[in-house]
C-alpha atoms as a PDB file:
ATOM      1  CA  UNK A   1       0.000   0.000   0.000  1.00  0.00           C
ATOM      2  CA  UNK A   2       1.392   3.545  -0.842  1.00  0.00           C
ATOM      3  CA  UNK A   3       0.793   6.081   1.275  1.00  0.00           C
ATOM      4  CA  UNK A   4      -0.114   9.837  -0.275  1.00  0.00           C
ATOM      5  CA  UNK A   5       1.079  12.064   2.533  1.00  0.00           C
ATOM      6  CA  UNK A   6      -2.081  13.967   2.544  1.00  0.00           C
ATOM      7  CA  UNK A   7      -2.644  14.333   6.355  1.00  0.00           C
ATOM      8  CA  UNK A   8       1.379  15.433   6.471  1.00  0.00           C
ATOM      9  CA  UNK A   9       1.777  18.575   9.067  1.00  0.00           C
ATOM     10  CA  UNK A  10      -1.316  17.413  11.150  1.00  0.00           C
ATOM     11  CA  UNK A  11      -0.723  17.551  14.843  1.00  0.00           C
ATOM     12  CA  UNK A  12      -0.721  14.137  16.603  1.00  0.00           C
ATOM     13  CA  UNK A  13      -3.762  14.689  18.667  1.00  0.00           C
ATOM     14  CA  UNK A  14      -5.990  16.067  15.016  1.00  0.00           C
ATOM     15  CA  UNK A  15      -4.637  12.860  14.011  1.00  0.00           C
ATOM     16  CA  UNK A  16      -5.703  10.089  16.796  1.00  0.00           C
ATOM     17  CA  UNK A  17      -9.307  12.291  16.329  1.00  0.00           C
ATOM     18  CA  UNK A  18      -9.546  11.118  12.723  1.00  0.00           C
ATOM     19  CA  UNK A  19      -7.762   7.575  13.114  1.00  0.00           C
ATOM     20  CA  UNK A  20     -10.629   7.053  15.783  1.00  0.00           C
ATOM     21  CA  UNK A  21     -13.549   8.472  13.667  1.00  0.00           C
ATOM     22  CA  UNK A  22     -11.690   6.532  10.169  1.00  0.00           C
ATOM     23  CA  UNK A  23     -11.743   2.755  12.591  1.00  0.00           C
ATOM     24  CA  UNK A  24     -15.655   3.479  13.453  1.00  0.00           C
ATOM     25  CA  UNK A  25     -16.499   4.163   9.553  1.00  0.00           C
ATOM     26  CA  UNK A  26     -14.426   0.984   9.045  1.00  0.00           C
ATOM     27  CA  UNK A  27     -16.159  -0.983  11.953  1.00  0.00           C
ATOM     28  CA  UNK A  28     -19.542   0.397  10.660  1.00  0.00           C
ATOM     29  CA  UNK A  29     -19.688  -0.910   7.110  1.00  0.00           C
ATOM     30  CA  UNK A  30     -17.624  -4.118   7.794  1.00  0.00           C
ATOM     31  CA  UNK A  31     -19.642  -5.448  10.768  1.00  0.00           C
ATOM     32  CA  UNK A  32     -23.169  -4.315  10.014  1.00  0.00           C
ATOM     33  CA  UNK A  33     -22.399  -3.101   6.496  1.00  0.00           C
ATOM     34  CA  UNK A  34     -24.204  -0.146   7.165  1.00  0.00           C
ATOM     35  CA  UNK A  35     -23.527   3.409   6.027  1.00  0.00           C
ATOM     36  CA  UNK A  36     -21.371   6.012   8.033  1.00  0.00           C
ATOM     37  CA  UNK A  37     -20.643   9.979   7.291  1.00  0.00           C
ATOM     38  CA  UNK A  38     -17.494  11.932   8.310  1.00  0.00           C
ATOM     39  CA  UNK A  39     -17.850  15.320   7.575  1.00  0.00           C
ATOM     40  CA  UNK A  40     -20.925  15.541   5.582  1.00  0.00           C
ATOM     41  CA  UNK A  41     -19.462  12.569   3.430  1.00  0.00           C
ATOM     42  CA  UNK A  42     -21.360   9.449   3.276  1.00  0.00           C
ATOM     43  CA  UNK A  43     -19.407   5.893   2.930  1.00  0.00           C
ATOM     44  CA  UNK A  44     -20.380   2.372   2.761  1.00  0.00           C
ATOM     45  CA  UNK A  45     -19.654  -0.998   1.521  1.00  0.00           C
ATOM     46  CA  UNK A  46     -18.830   0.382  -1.691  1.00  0.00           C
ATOM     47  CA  UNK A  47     -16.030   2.787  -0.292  1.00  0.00           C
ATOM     48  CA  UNK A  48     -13.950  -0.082   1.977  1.00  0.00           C
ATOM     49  CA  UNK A  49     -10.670   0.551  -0.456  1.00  0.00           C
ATOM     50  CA  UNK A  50     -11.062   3.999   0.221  1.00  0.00           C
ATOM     51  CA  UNK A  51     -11.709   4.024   3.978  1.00  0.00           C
ATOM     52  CA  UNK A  52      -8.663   1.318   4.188  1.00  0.00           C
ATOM     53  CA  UNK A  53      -6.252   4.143   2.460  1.00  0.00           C
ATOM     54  CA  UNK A  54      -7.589   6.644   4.193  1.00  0.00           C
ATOM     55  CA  UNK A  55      -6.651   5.047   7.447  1.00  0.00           C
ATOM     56  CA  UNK A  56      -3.064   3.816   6.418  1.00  0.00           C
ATOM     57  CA  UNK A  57      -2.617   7.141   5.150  1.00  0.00           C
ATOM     58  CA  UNK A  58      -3.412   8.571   8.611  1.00  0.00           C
ATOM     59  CA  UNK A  59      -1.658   6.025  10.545  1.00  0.00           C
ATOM     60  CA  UNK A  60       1.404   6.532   8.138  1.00  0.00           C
ATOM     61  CA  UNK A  61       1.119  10.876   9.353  1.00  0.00           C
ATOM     62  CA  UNK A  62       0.891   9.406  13.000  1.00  0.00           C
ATOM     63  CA  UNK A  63       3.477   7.278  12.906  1.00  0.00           C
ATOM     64  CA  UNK A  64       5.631  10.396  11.258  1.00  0.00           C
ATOM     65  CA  UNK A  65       4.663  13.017  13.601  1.00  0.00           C
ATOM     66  CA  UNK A  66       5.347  11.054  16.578  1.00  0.00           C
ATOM     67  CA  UNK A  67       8.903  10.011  15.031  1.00  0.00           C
ATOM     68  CA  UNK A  68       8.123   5.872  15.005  1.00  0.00           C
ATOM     69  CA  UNK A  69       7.606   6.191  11.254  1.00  0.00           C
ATOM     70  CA  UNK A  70      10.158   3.814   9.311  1.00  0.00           C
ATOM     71  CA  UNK A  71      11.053   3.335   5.610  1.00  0.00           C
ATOM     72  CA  UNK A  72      12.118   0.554   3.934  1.00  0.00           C
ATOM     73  CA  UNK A  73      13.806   1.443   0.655  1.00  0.00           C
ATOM     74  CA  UNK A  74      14.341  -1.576  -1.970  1.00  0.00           C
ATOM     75  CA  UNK A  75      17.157  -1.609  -4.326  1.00  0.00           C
ATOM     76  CA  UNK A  76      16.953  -2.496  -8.308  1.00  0.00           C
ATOM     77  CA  UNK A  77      19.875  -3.620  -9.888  1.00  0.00           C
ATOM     78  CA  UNK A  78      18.494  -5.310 -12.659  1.00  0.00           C
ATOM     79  CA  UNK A  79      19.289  -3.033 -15.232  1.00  0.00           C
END
């Protein structure tokens, strides 16, 4: 999974508010596959990819703004 960046520069504490609101959409549609809104938007079962991103992405800006973030870089040396 890559990881956009997008919630880069967020404080730690905006972020645990979103990575707590992003598990409950998650919980919502895969449990009872119901429907669940975050700021006027409305996801369900259809959305699960994008709800997934969404909360790698955010635990990706937690991880970096609390310094535990590490990256694994892969060499090519086929050409």
């Amino acid at each position: 999974m890559a990881f956009t960046g997008r919630f880069y520069g967020l404080t730690a504490a905006q972020l645990t508010t979103m990575q707590t609101e992003w598990l409950a959409c998650l919980s919502a549609i895969a449990t009872a596959g119901q429907s669940y809104t975050i700021a006027g938007r409305q996801f369900n079962r259809a959305n699960l990819a994008e709800v997934s991103q969404t909360i790698g992405d955010i635990n990706d800006a937690l991880a970096r703004a609390q310094g535990t973030r590490t990256t694994q870089t892969f060499a090519n040396f086929s050409r």
